[in-house]
Protein backbone atom coordinates (compact mmCIF):
# COMPACT_ATOMS: atom_id res chain seq x y z
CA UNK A 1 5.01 -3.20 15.21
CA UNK A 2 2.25 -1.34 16.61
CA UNK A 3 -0.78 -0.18 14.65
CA UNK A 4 -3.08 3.04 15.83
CA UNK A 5 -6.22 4.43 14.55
CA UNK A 6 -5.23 8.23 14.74
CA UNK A 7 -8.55 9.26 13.08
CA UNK A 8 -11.02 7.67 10.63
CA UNK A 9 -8.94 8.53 7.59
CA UNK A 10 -5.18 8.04 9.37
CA UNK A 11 -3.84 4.74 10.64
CA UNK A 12 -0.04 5.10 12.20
CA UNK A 13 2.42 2.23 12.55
CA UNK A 14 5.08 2.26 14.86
CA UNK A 15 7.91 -0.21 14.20
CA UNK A 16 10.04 -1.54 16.72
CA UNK A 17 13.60 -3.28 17.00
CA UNK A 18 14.93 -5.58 19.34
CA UNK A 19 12.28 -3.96 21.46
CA UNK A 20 13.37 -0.16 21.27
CA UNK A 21 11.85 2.51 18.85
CA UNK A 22 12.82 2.30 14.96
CA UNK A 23 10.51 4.08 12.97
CA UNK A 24 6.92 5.84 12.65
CA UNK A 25 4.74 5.11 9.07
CA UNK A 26 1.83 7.23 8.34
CA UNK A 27 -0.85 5.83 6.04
CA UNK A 28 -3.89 8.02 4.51
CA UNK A 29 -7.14 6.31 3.49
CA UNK A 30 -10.39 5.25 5.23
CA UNK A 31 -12.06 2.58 6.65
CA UNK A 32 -14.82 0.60 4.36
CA UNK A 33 -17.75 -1.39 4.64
CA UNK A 34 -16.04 -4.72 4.48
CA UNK A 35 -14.21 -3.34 7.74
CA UNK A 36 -10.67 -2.97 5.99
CA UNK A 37 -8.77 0.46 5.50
CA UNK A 38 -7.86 1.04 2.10
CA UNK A 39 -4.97 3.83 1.49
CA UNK A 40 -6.08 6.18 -1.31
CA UNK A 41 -4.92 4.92 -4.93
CA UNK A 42 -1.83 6.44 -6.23
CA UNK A 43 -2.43 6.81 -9.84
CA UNK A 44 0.89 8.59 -11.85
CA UNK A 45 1.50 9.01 -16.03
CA UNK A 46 3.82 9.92 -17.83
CA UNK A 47 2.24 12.13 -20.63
CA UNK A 48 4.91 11.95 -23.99
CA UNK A 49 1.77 10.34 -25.68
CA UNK A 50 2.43 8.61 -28.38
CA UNK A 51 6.12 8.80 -28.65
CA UNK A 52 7.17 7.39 -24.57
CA UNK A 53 4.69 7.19 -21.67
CA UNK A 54 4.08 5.46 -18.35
CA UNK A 55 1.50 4.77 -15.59
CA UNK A 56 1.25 3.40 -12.64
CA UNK A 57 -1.41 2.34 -9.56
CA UNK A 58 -1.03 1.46 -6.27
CA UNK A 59 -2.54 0.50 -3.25
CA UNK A 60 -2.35 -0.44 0.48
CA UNK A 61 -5.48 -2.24 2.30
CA UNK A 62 -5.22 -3.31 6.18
CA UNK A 63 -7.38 -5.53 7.50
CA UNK A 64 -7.88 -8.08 10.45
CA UNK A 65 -7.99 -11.83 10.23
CA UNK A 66 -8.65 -13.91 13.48
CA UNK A 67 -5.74 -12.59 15.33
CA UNK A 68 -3.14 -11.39 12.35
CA UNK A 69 -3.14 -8.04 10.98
CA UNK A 70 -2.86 -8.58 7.36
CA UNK A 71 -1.26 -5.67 5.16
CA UNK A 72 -1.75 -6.48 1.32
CA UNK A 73 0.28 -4.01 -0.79
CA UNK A 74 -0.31 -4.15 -5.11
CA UNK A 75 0.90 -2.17 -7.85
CA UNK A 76 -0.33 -2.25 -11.52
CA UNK A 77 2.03 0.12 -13.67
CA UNK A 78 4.09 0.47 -17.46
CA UNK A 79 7.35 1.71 -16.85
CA UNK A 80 7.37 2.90 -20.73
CA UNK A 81 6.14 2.85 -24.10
CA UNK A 82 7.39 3.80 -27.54
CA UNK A 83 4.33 4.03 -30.05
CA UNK A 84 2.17 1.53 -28.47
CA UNK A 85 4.77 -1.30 -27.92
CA UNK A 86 5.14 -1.80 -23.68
CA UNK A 87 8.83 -1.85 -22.54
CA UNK A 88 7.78 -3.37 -19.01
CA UNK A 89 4.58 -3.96 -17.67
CA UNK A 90 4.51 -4.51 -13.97
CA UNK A 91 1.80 -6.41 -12.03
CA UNK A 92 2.68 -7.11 -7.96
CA UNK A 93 0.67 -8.10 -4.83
CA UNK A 94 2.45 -8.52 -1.31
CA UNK A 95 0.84 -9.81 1.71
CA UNK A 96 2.53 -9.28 4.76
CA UNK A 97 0.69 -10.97 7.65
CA UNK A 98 1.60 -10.02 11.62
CA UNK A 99 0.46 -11.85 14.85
CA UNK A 100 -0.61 -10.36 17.77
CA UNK A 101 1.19 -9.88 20.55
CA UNK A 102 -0.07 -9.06 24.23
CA UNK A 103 -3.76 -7.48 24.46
């Protein structure tokens, strides 16, 4: 994988296979005191208030350890609700952590 600074508000990741070309990411967000780019928050509802609704927030933040590139993906959503009563209530955090390779 191969990470790029496109612009201050774009990073682009380039993923490789067995050495040859596999696929090109996007992400949109900006780069923040703490020196990490944070993707904007995706924030989503489902509005059949009170009967059924739903929300849901995520968010990707990059950042660089020593000599790994750490990627730390988390989500906070309800899949559904019926008068109050959650159906599912999801809470997730993922770190993915890459070495460096070459310069």
């Amino acid at each position: 994988m191969k990470v790029e600074i496109v612009n201050p508000k774009l990073l682009e990741f380039t993923f490789y296979e067995n050495g040859e070309y596999f696929e090109r990411k996007q992400l949109k967000g900006k780069f923040k005191e703490d020196r990490c780019f944070y993707s904007r928050k995706t924030f989503s509802v489902i509005p059949l208030f009170p009967l059924v609704y739903g929300y849901g927030n995520w968010q990707t933040r990059v950042y660089r350890v020593d000599e790994e590139l750490i990627i730390e993906i988390t989500e906070n959503s309800v899949d559904g609700s019926i008068l109050g009563v959650f159906l599912r209530h999801n809470k997730y955090n993922e770190i993915l952590r890459f070495k460096q390779i070459g310069d």
